[in-house]
Protein backbone atom coordinates (compact mmCIF):
# COMPACT_ATOMS: atom_id res chain seq x y z
CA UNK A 1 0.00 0.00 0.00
CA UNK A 2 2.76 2.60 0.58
CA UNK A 3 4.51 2.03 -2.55
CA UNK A 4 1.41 2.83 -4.65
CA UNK A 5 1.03 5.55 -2.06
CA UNK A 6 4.01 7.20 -2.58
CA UNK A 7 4.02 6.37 -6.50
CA UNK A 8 1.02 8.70 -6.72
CA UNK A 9 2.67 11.48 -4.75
CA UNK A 10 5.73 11.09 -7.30
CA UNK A 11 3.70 11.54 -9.75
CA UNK A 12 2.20 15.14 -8.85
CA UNK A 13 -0.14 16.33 -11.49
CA UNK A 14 -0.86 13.39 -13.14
CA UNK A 15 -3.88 12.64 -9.98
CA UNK A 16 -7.18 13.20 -11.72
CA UNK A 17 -8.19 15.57 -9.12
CA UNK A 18 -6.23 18.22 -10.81
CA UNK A 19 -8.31 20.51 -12.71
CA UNK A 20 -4.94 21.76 -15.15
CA UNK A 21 -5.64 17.84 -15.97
CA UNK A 22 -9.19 17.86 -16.94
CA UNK A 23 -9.10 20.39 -19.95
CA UNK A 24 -8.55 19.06 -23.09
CA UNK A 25 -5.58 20.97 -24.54
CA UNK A 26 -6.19 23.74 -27.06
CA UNK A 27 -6.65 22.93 -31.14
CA UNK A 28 -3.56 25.45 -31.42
CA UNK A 29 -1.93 22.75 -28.51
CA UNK A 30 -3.18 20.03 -29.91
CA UNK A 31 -2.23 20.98 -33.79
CA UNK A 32 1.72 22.00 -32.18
CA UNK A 33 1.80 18.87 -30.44
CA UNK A 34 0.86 16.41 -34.15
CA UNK A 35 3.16 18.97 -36.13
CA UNK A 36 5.84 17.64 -33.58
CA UNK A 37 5.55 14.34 -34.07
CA UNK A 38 5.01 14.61 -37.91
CA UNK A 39 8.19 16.33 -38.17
CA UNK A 40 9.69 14.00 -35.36
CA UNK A 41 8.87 10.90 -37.89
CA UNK A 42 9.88 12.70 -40.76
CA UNK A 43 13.82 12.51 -39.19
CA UNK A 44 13.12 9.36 -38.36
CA UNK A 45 12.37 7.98 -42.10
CA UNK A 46 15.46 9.60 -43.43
CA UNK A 47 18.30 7.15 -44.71
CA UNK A 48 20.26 7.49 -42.92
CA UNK A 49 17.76 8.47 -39.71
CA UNK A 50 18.20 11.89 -38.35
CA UNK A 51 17.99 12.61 -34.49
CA UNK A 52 16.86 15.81 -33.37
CA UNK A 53 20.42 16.98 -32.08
CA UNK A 54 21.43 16.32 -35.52
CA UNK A 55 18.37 18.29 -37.37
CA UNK A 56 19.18 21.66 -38.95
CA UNK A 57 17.67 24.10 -40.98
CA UNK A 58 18.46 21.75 -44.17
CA UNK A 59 16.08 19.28 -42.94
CA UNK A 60 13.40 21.61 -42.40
CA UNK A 61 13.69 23.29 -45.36
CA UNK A 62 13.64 19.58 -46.99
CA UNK A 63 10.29 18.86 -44.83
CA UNK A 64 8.57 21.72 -46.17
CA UNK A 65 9.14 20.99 -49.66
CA UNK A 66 8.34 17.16 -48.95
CA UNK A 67 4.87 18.59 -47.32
CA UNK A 68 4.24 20.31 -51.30
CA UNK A 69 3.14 16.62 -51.87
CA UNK A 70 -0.16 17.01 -49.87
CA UNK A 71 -0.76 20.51 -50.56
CA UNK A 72 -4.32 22.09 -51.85
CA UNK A 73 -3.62 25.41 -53.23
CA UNK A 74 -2.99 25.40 -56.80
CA UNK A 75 0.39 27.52 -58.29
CA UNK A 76 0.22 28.29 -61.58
CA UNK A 77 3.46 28.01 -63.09
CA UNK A 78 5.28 30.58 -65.46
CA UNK A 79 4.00 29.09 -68.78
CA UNK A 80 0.85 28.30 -67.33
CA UNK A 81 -1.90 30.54 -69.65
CA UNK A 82 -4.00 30.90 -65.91
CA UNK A 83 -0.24 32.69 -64.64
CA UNK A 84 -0.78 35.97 -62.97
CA UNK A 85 -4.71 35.25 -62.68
CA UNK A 86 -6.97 35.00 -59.48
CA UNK A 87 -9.55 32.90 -60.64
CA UNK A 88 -8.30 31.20 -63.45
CA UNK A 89 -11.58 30.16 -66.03
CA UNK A 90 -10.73 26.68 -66.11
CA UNK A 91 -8.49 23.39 -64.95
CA UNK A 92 -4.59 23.38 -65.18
CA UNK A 93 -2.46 20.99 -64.99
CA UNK A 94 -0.17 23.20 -62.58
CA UNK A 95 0.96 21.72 -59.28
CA UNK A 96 -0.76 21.40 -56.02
CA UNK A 97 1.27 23.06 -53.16
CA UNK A 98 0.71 24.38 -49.80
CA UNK A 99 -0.11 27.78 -49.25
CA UNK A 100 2.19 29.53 -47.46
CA UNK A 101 0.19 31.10 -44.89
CA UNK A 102 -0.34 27.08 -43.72
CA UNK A 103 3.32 26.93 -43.64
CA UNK A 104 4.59 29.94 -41.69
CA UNK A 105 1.72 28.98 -39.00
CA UNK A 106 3.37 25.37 -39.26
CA UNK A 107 7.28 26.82 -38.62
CA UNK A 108 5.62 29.06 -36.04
CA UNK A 109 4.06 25.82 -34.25
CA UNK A 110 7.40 23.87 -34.50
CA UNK A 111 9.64 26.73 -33.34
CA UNK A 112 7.62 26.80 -30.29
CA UNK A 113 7.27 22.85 -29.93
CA UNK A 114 11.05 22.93 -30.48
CA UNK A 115 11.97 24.80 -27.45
CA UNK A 116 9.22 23.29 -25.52
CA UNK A 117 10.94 19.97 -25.72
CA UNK A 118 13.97 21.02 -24.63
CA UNK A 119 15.60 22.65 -27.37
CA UNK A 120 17.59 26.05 -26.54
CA UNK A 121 16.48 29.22 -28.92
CA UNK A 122 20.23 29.89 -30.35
CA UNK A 123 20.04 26.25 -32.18
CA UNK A 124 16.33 26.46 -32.87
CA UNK A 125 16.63 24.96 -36.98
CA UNK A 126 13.34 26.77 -37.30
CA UNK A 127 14.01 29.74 -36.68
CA UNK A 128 16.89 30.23 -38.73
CA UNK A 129 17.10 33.10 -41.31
CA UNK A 130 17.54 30.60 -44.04
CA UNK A 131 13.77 29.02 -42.79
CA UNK A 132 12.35 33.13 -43.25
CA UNK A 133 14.02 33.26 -46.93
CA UNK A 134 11.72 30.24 -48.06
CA UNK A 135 8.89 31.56 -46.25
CA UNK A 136 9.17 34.90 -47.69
CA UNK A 137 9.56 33.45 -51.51
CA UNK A 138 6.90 31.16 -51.41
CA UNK A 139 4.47 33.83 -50.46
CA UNK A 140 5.98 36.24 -53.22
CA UNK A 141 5.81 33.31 -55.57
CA UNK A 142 2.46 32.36 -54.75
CA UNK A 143 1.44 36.06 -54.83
CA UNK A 144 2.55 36.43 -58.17
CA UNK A 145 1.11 33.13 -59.71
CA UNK A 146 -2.05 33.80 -58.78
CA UNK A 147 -2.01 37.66 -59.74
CA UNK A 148 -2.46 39.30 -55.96
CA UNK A 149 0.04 40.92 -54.96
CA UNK A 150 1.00 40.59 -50.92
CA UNK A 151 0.79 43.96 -49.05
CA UNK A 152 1.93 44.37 -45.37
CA UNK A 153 -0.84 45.36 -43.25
CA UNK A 154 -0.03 49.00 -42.14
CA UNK A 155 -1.02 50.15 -38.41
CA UNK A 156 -3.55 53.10 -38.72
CA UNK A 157 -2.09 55.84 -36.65
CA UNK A 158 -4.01 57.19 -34.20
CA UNK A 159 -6.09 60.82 -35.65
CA UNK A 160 -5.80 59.51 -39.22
CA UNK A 161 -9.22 58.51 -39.56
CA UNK A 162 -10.88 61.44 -38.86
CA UNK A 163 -8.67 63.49 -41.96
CA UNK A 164 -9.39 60.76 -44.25
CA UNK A 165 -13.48 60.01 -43.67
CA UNK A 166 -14.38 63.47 -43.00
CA UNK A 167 -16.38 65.20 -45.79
CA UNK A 168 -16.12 68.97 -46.12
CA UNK A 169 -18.91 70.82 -47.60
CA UNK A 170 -19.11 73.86 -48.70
């Protein structure tokens, strides 16, 4: 009896009467926690396998472009007649990819699921300037395949919107 006793004080917060253990975790939580292991399998299926004290910002770039494979947005390519257009009239035969906004939210996930698990930010592989280079020209070269181009959203400064909305008459 006091070994099972003392097994559940060991274990802490793992007793069901704690309510941090009750909640389901978050679909952002939950989402981090598959990209993880996805990516976590992915070193493990490389020839030869890849640990994670081995993994840098090669192999992530080479996980993104592996993920193209299951992507839904359609990128017109340069020759493509439907280049440059928005919505294109008919069917291509252009490549499926995914969009980037599904992949910087994925690299945002996995940065944080990185250091979560024990990874220290200086050798975070996703957070590398190489990993915001790819981001940055897939969304330029999606932008420009499908004919909309990408615009920062500005901050309105405060008193501007009175100036710009106000009609004067005379």
């Amino acid at each position: 009896m006091s070994s099972e006793r003392g097994k559940h004080i060991a274990e802490g917060s793992s007793r069901a009467d704690d309510p941090q253990q009750q909640q389901p975790p978050s679909r952002y939580e939950s989402q981090k926690r598959r990209d993880w292991n996805t990516f976590g399998q992915y070193l493990k299926n490389q020839r030869p396998p890849v640990t994670l004290s081995q993994c840098n910002f090669n192999h992530v770039l080479d996980f993104l472009r592996y993920l193209d494979q299951f992507g839904k947005t359609k990128v017109h390519l340069q020759g493509c007649i439907f280049y440059g257009q928005p919505e294109p009239p008919g069917p291509c035969t252009c490549p499926l990819r995914q969009a980037w906004g599904s992949l910087d939210a994925l690299i945002g996930r996995l940065r944080a699921a990185y250091e979560e698990n024990g990874g220290s930010p200086e050798t975070n592989p996703f957070a590398g300037g190489a990993i915001r280079v790819y981001l940055r020209e897939v969304r330029e070269c999606q932008a420009k395949a499908r004919g909309i181009p990408y615009k920062k959203k500005k901050k309105k400064a405060k008193g501007s919107d009175e100036s710009s909305t106000s009609i004067h008459l005379s």
